[in-house]
Protein backbone atom coordinates (compact mmCIF):
# COMPACT_ATOMS: atom_id res chain seq x y z
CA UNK A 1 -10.86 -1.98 -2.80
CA UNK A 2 -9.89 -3.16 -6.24
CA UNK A 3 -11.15 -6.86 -6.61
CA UNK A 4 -8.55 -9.50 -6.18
CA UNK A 5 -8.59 -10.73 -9.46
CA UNK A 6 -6.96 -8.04 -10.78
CA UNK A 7 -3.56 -8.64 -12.43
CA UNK A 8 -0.95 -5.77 -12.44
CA UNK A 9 0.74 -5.67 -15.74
CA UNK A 10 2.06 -2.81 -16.10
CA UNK A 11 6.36 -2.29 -17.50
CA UNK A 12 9.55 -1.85 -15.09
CA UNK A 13 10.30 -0.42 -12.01
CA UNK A 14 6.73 1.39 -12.43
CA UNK A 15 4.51 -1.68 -11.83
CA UNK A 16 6.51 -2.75 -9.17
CA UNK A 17 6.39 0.88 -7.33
CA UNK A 18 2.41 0.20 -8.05
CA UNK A 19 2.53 -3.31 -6.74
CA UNK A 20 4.59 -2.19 -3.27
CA UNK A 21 2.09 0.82 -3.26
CA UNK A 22 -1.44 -1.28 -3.12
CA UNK A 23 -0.13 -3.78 -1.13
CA UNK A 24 1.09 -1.06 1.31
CA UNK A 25 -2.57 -0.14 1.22
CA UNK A 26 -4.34 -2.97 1.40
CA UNK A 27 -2.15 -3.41 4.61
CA UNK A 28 -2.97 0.03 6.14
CA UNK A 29 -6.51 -0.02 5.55
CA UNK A 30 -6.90 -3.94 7.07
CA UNK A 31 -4.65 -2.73 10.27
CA UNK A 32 -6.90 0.89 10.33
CA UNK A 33 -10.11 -0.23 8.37
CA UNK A 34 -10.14 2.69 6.29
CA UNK A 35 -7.79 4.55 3.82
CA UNK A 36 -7.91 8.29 4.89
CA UNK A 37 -3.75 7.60 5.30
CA UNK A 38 -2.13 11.21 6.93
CA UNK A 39 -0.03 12.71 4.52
CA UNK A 40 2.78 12.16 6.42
CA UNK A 41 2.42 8.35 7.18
CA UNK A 42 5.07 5.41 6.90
CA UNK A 43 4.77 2.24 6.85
CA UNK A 44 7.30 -0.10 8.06
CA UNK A 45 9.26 -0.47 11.21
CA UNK A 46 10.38 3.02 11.52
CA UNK A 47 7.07 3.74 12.30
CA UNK A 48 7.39 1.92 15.52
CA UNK A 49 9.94 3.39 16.94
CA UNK A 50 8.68 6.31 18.81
């Protein structure tokens, strides 16, 4: 994973995306303790409900 030093400063809507995106990851691979995510994965609570 990308050290945690590492400031995002990228422009707009796109760094946020970027932000929500890695954090999304660093979630996932915590919970799963890897990042081989299936293509068809979502995070969030509609994931719960099965």
């Amino acid at each position: 994973m990308v050290a945690e030093w590492v400031s995002f400063n990228l422009i707009g809507t796109e760094g946020q995306d970027w932000a929500r995106g890695y954090a999304a990851a660093r979630k996932y691979a915590q919970r799963e303790g890897h990042l081989r995510v299936p293509f068809d994965h979502k995070e969030g609570p509609a994931r719960d409900t099965v």
